[in-house]
Protein backbone atom coordinates (compact mmCIF):
# COMPACT_ATOMS: atom_id res chain seq x y z
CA UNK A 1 -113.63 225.73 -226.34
CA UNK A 2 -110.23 226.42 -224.87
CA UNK A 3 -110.85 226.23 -221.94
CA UNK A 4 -112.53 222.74 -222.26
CA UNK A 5 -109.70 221.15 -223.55
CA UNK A 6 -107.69 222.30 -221.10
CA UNK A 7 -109.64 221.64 -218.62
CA UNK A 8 -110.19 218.25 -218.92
CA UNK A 9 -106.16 218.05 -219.59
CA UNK A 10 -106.24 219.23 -215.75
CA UNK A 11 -108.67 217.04 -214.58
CA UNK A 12 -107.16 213.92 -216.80
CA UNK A 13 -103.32 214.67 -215.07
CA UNK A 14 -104.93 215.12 -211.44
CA UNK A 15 -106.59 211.70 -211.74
CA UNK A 16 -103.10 210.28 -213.36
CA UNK A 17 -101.34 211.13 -210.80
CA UNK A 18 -103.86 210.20 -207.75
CA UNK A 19 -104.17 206.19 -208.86
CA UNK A 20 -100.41 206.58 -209.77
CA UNK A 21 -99.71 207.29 -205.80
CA UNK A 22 -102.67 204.73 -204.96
CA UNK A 23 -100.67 201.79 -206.92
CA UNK A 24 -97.58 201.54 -204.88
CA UNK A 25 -99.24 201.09 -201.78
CA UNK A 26 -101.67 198.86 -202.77
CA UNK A 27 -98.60 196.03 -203.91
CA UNK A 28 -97.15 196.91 -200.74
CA UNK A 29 -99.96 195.92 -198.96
CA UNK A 30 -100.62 193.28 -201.04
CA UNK A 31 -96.90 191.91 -200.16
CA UNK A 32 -97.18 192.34 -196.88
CA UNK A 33 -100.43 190.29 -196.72
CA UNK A 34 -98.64 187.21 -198.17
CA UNK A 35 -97.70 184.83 -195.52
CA UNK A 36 -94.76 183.35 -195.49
CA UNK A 37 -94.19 179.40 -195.27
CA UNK A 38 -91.81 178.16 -192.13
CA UNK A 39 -89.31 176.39 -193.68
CA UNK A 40 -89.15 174.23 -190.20
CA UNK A 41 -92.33 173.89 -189.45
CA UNK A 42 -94.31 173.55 -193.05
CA UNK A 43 -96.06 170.45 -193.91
CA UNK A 44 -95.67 168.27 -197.01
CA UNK A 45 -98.69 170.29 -198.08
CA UNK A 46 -97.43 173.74 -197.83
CA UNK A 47 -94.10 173.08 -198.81
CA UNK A 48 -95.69 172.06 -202.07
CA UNK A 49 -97.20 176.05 -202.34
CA UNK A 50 -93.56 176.73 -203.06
CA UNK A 51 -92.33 177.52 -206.82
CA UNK A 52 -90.77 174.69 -208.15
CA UNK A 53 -91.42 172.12 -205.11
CA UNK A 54 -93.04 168.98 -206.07
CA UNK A 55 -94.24 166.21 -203.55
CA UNK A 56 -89.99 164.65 -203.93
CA UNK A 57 -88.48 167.93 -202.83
CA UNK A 58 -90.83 168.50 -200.45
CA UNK A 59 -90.84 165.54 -198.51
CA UNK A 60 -86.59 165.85 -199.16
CA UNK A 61 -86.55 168.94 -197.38
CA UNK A 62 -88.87 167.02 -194.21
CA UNK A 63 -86.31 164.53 -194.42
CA UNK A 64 -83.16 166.83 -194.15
CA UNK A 65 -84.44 168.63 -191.32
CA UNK A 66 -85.13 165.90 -189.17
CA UNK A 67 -82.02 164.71 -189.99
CA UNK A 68 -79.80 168.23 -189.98
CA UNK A 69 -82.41 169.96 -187.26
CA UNK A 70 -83.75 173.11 -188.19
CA UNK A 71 -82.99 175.50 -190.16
CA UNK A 72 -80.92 178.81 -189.12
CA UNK A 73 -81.38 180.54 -192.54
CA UNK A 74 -83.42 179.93 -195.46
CA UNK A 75 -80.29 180.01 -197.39
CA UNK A 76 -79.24 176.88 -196.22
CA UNK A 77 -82.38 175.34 -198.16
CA UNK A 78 -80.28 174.87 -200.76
CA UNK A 79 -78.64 172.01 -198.94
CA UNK A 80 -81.69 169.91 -200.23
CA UNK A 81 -80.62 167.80 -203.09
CA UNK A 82 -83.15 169.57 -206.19
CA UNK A 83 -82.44 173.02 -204.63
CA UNK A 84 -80.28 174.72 -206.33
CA UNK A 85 -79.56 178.75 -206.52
CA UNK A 86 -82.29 178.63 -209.30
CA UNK A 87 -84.49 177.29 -207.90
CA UNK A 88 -83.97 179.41 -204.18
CA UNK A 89 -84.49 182.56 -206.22
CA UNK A 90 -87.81 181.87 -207.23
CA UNK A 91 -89.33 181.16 -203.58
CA UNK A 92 -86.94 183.17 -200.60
CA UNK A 93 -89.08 186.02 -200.50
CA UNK A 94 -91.79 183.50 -199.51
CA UNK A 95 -90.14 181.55 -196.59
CA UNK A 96 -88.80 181.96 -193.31
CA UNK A 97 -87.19 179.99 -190.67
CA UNK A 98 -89.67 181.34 -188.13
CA UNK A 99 -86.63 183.19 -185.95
CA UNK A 100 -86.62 186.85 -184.99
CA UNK A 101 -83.41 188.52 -184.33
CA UNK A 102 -85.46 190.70 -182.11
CA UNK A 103 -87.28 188.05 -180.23
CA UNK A 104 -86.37 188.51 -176.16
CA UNK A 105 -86.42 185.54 -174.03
């Protein structure tokens, strides 16, 4: 009877610690399979996928880069009026300003 119990102890931990390895790398993936929105390229539409951007901040952010040009880094986002440090938080990991500081020309 022993040896039952302890046996499926052994089995239980072994499969623990398998989908406990599997887990990590599944969000990984998962994250890396999200794709993120060009800040200087995005619609009215996708901007709207954003966190906390409505159809007003949106079309703001449009306005300010056809005004300012593009942006250089998503930081500077939050020189949109409605975009405050709050508000950044919730979205940078999902934007980018399309440049690669390895890109070659």
């Amino acid at each position: 009877m022993k040896y039952f119990i302890i046996r499926g102890m052994v089995l239980s931990l072994a499969f623990l610690l398998v989908f406990s390895a599997l887990t990590p790398l599944q969000a990984a993936e998962n994250s890396a399979a999200v794709k993120k929105i060009n800040i200087n390229s995005a619609t009215l539409v996708e901007l709207q996928e954003l966190p906390s951007i409505g159809s007003k901040i949106a079309q703001r952010i449009i306005d300010f880069r056809k005004k300012n040009g593009n942006f250089k880094r998503i930081e500077e986002i939050m020189k949109v009026k409605g975009i405050g440090e709050k508000t950044f938080l919730r979205f940078k990991d999902l934007i980018t300003t399309g440049t690669s500081s390895t890109s070659k020309k």
